[in-house]
Protein backbone atom coordinates (compact mmCIF):
# COMPACT_ATOMS: atom_id res chain seq x y z
CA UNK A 1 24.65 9.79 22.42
CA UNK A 2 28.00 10.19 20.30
CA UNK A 3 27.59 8.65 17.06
CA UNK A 4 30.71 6.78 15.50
CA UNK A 5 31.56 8.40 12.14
CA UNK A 6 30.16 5.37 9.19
CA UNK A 7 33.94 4.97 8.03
CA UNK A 8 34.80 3.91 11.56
CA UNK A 9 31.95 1.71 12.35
CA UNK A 10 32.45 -0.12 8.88
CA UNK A 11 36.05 -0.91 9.99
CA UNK A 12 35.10 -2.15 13.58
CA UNK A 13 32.22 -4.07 11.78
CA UNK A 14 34.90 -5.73 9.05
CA UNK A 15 37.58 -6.33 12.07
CA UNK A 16 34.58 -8.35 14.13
CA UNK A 17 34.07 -10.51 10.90
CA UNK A 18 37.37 -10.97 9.93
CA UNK A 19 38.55 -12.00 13.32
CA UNK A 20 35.40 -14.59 13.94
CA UNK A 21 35.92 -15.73 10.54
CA UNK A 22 39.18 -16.55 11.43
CA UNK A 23 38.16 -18.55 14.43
CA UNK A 24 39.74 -16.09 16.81
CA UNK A 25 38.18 -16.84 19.85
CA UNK A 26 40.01 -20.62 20.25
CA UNK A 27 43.04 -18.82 18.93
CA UNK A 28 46.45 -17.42 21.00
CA UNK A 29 45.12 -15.06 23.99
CA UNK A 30 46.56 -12.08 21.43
CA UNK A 31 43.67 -12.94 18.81
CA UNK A 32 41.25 -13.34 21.46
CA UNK A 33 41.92 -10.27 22.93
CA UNK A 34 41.52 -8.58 19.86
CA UNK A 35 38.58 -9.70 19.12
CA UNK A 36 37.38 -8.49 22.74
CA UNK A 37 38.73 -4.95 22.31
CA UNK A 38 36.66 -5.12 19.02
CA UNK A 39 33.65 -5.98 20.36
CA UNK A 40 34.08 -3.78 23.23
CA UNK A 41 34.38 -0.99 20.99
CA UNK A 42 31.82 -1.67 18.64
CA UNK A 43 29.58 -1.91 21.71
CA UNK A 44 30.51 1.61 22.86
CA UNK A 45 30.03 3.19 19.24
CA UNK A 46 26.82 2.13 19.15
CA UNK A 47 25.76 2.37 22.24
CA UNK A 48 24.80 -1.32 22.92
CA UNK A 49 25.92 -3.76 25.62
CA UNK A 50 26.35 -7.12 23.75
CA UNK A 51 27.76 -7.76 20.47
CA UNK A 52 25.30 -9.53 18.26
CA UNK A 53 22.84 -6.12 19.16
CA UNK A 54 26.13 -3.81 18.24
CA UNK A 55 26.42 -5.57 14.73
CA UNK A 56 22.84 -5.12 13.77
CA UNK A 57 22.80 -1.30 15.04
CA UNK A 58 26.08 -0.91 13.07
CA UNK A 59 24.69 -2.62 9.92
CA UNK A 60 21.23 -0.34 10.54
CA UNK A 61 23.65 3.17 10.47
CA UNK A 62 25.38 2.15 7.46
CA UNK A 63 23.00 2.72 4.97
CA UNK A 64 23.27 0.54 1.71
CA UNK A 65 26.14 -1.57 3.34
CA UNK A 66 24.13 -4.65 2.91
CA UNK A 67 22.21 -6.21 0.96
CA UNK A 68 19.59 -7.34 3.44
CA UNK A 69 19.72 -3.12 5.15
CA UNK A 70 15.92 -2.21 4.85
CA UNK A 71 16.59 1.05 6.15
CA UNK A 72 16.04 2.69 2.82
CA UNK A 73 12.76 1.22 2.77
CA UNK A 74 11.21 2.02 6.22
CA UNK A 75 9.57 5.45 5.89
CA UNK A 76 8.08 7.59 9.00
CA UNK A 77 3.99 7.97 9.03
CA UNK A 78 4.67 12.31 9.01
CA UNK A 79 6.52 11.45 5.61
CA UNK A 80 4.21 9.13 3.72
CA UNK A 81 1.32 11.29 4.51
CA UNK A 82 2.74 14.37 3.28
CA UNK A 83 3.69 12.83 -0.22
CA UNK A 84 0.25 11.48 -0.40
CA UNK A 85 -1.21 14.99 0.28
CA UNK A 86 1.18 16.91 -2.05
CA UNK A 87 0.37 14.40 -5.09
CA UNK A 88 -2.33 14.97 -6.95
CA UNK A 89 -5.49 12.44 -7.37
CA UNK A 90 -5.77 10.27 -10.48
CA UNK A 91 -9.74 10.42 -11.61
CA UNK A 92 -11.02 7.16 -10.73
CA UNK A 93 -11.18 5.18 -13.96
CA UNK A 94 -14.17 3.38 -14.99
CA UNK A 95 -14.26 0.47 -17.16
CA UNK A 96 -17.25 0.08 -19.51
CA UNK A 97 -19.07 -3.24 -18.37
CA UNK A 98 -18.82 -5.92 -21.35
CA UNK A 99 -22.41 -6.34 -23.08
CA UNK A 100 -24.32 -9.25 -22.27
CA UNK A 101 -24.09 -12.00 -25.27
CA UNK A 102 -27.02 -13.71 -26.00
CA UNK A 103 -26.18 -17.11 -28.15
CA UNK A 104 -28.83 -18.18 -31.14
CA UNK A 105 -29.77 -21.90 -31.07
């Protein structure tokens, strides 16, 4: 699949907003056909068929962009396993048990 460069999928992204925002879509057939040709595009860059999906793929290939992007978070099983293998292992510690108190009456 051709990937959109991240410079041109923020821009799409930011011209769908903008042009919502803006209440486009009960605007003059111009603005409303802008806002198609938008979301027709952003559909076709990331390879989705219906705008609300487009968004979130766009949003998911721009890494950092938001605030809510978890993408930095998610890693793959082959990763996580090799750090765990390639760190070494703490000795386990053990705590010394606290000694029983006995109270004088």
């Amino acid at each position: 699949m051709l990937m959109a460069h991240p410079a041109v999928l923020k821009d799409l992204i930011a011209q769908y907003e903008a042009l919502t925002l803006l209440g486009a879509e009960a605007s003059t057939p111009q603005a409303r056909q802008r806002l198609a040709d938008i979301s027709y595009t952003l559909c076709v860059a990331t390879g989705t068929k219906d705008v609300d999906m487009a968004l979130i793929a766009g949003r998911h290939r721009l890494s950092g962009a938001r605030p809510e992007d978890d993408s930095l978070l998610q890693t793959s099983l082959p990763q996580a396993s090799a750090l765990q293998t390639s760190l070494p292992q703490a000795p386990a510690l053990q705590a010394p048990l606290p000694a029983e108190r006995t109270s004088a009456v």
